[in-house]
Protein backbone atom coordinates (compact mmCIF):
# COMPACT_ATOMS: atom_id res chain seq x y z
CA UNK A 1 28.79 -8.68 -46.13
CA UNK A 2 31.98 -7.38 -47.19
CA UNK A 3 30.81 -3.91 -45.96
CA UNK A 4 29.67 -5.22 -42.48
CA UNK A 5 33.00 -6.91 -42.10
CA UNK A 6 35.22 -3.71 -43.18
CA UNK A 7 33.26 -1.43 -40.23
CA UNK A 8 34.35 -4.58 -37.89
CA UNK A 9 38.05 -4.01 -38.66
CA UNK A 10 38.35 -0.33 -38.16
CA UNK A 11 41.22 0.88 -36.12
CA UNK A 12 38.60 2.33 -33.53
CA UNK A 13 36.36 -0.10 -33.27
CA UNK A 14 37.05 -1.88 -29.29
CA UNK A 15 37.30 -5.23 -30.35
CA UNK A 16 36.84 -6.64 -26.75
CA UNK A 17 36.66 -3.63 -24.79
CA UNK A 18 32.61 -2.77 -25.64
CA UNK A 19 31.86 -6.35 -23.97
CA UNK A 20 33.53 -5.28 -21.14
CA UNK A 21 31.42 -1.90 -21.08
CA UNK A 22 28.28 -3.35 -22.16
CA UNK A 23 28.82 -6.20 -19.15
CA UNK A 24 29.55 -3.93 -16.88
CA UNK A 25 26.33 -2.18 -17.37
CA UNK A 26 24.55 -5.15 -17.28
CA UNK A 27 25.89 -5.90 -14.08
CA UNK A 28 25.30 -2.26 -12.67
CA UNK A 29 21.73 -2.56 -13.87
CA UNK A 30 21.80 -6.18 -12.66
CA UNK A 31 22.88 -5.31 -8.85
CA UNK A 32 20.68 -1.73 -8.58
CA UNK A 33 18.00 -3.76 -9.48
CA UNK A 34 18.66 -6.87 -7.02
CA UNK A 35 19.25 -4.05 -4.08
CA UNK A 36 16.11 -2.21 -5.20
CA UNK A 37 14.14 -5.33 -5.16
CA UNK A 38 15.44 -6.43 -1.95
CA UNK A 39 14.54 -3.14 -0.11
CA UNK A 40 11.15 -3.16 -1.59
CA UNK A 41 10.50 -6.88 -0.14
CA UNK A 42 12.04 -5.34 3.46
CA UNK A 43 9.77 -2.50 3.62
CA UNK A 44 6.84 -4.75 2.87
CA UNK A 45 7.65 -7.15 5.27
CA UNK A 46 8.67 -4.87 7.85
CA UNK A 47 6.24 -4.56 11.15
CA UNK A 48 6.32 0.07 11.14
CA UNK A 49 5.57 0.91 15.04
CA UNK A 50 3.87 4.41 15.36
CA UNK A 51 1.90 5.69 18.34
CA UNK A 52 -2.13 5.90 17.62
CA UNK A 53 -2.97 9.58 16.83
CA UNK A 54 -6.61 9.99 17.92
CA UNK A 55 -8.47 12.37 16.11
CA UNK A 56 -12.01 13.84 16.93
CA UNK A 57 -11.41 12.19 20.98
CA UNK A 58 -15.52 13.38 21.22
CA UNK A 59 -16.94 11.61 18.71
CA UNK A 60 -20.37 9.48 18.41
CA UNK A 61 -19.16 6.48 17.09
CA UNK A 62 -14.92 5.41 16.69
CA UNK A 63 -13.12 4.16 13.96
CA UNK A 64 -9.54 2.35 14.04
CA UNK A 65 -7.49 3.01 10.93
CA UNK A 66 -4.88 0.26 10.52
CA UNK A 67 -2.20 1.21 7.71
CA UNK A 68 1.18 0.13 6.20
CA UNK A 69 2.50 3.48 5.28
CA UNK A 70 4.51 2.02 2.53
CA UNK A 71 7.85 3.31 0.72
CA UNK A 72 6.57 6.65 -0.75
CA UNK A 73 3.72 9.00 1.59
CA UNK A 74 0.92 8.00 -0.51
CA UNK A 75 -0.51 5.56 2.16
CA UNK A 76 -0.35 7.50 4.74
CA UNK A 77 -1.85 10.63 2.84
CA UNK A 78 -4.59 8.47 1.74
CA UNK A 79 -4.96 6.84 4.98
CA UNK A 80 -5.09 10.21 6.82
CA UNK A 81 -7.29 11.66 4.00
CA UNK A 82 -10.12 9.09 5.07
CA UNK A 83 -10.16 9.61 8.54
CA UNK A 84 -10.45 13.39 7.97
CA UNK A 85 -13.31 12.50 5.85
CA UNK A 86 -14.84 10.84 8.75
CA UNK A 87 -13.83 12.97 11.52
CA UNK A 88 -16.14 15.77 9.47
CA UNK A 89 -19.42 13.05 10.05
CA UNK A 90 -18.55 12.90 13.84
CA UNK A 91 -16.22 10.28 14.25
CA UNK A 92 -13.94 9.21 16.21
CA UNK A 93 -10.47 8.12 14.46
CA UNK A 94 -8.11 6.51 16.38
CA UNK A 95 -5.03 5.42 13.69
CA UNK A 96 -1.64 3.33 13.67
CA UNK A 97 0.47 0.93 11.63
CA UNK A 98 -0.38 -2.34 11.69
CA UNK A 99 2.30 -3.49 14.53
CA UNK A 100 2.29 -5.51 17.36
CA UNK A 101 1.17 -2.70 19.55
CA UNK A 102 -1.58 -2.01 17.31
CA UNK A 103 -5.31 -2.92 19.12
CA UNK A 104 -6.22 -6.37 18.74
CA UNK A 105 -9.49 -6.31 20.82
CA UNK A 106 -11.71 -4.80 18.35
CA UNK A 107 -14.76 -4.71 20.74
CA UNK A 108 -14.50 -0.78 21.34
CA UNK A 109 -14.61 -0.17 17.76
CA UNK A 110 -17.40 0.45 15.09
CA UNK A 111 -15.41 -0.04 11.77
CA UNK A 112 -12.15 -1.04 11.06
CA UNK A 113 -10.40 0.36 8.15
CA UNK A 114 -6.92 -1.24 6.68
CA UNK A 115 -4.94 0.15 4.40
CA UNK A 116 -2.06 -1.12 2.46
CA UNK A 117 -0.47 -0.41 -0.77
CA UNK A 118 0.05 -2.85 -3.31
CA UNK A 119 3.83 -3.54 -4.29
CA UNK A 120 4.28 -6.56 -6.58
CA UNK A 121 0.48 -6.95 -7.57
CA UNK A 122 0.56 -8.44 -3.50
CA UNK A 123 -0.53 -6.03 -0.47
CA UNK A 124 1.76 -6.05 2.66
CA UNK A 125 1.99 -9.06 4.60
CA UNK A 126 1.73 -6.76 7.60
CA UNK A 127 -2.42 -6.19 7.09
CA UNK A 128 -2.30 -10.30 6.89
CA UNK A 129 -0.16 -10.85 10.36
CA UNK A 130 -2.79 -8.19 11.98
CA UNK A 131 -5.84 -9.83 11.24
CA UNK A 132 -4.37 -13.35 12.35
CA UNK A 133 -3.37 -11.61 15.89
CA UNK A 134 -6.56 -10.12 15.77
CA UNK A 135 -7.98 -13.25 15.28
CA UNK A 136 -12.09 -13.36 15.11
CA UNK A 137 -13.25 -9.40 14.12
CA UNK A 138 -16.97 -10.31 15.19
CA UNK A 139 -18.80 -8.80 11.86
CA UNK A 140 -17.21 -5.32 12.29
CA UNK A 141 -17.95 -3.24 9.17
CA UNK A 142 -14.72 -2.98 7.26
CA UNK A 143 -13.46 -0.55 5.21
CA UNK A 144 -10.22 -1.89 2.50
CA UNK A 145 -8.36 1.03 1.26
CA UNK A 146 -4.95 -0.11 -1.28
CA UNK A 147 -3.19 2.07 -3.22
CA UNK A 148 -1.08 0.98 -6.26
CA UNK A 149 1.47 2.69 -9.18
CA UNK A 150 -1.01 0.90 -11.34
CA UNK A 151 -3.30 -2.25 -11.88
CA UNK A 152 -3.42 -4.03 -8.41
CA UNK A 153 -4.49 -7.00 -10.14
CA UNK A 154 -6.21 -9.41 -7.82
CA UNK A 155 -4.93 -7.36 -4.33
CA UNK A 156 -8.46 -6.18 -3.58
CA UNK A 157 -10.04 -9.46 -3.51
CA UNK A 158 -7.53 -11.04 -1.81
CA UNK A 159 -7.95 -8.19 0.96
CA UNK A 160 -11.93 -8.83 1.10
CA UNK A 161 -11.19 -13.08 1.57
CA UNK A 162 -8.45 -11.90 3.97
CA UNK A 163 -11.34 -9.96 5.83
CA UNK A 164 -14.11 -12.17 5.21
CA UNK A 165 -12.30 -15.25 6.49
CA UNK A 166 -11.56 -13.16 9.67
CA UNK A 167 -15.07 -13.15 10.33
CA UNK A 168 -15.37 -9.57 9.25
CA UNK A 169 -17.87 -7.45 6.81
CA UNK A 170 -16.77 -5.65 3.92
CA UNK A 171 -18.42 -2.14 3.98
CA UNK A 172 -16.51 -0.71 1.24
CA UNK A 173 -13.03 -1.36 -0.94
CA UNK A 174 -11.65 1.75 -2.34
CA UNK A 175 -8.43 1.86 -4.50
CA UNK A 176 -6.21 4.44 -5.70
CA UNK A 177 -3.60 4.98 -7.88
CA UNK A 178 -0.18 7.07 -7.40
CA UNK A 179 0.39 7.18 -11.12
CA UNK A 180 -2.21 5.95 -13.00
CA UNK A 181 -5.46 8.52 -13.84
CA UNK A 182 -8.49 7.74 -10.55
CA UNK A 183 -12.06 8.24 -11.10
CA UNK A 184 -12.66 11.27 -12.96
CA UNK A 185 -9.08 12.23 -12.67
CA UNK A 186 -9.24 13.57 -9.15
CA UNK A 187 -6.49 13.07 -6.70
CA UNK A 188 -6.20 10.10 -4.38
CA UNK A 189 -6.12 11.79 -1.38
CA UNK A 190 -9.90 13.78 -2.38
CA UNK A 191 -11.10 10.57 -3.40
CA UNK A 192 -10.36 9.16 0.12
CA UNK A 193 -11.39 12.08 2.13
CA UNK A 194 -15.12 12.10 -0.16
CA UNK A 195 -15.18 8.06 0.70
CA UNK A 196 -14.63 8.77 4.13
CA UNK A 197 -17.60 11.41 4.30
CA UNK A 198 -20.00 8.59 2.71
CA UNK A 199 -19.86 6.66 5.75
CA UNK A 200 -21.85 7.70 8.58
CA UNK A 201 -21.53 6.67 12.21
């Protein structure tokens, strides 16, 4: 005790300035993590507007890719990777962001894709305020693509109820991870071009 309480009175030692230090890194940490957390919950919640690229205009059957392209690429890598996948089966691929100028009569289409990522074990509100515009998707095979840093916990199912209570059918949920190893440690964006290639018009 006597030891501890000798190192306590050295000359050097900053009696009251290292609580000043150590708060103030607390509160640096503190605020970049507030701000940080607060963009995160505006990007998510934020309606992206982007013009629908239309890939493949000849194909046999069309597909509408609806996706929330997210903070980092990934999402829209992924998104992209899957219509490529089935542009090479004949498709037609028309894709956007999920914003109020996206299509919300569904009755040209033959599958519907969404795609989200997952950001707080929760995917975007955005997919969620599509389907209610969209209202009633009239069976339409539906393809759920979500991509997450890690576990997505419960995100897919809650995707699948979200389409399911739209009145749509789940053809296929495919997710993929930024950081975390995929399925025999490919990439995410092969994984989504090879899912896209499964499904044939």
């Amino acid at each position: 005790m006597l030891r501890i309480q000798w190192c306590f009175n050295l000359r050097f030692w900053p009696h009251k300035k290292w609580k000043k230090i150590v708060l103030t890194i607390f509160l640096v940490f503190l605020i970049t993590g507030a701000i940080t957390l607060a963009y995160v919950g505006f990007k998510m919640n934020s309606d992206v507007s982007s013009e629908i690229a239309i890939l493949n205009p000849g194909g046999s059957a069309t597909a509408l890719v609806i996706y929330h392209p997210g903070i980092t690429s990934l999402m829209k890598d992924v998104a992209y990777a899957f219509a490529g996948g089935l542009v090479s089966n004949g498709w037609r691929v028309e894709i956007t962001t999920p914003s109020s100028e996206a299509p919300n009569d569904l009755s040209g289409y033959n599958l519907l894709v969404l795609g989200s990522p997952v950001y707080g074990f929760s995917v975007t509100p955005t997919i969620g305020r599509f389907l209610d515009r969209t209202g009633d998707l009239n069976k339409i095979d539906t393809v759920v693509l979500l991509t997450a840093a890690g576990a997505p916990a419960n995100s897919a199912l809650t995707m699948e109820q979200a389409v399911l209570e739209s009145n749509g059918s789940v053809k296929k949920t495919l997710v993929l991870f930024g950081l975390a190893p995929n399925e025999g440690d490919a990439s995410a964006i092969d994984l989504a071009e090879q899912a896209g290639k499964e499904i044939l018009p």
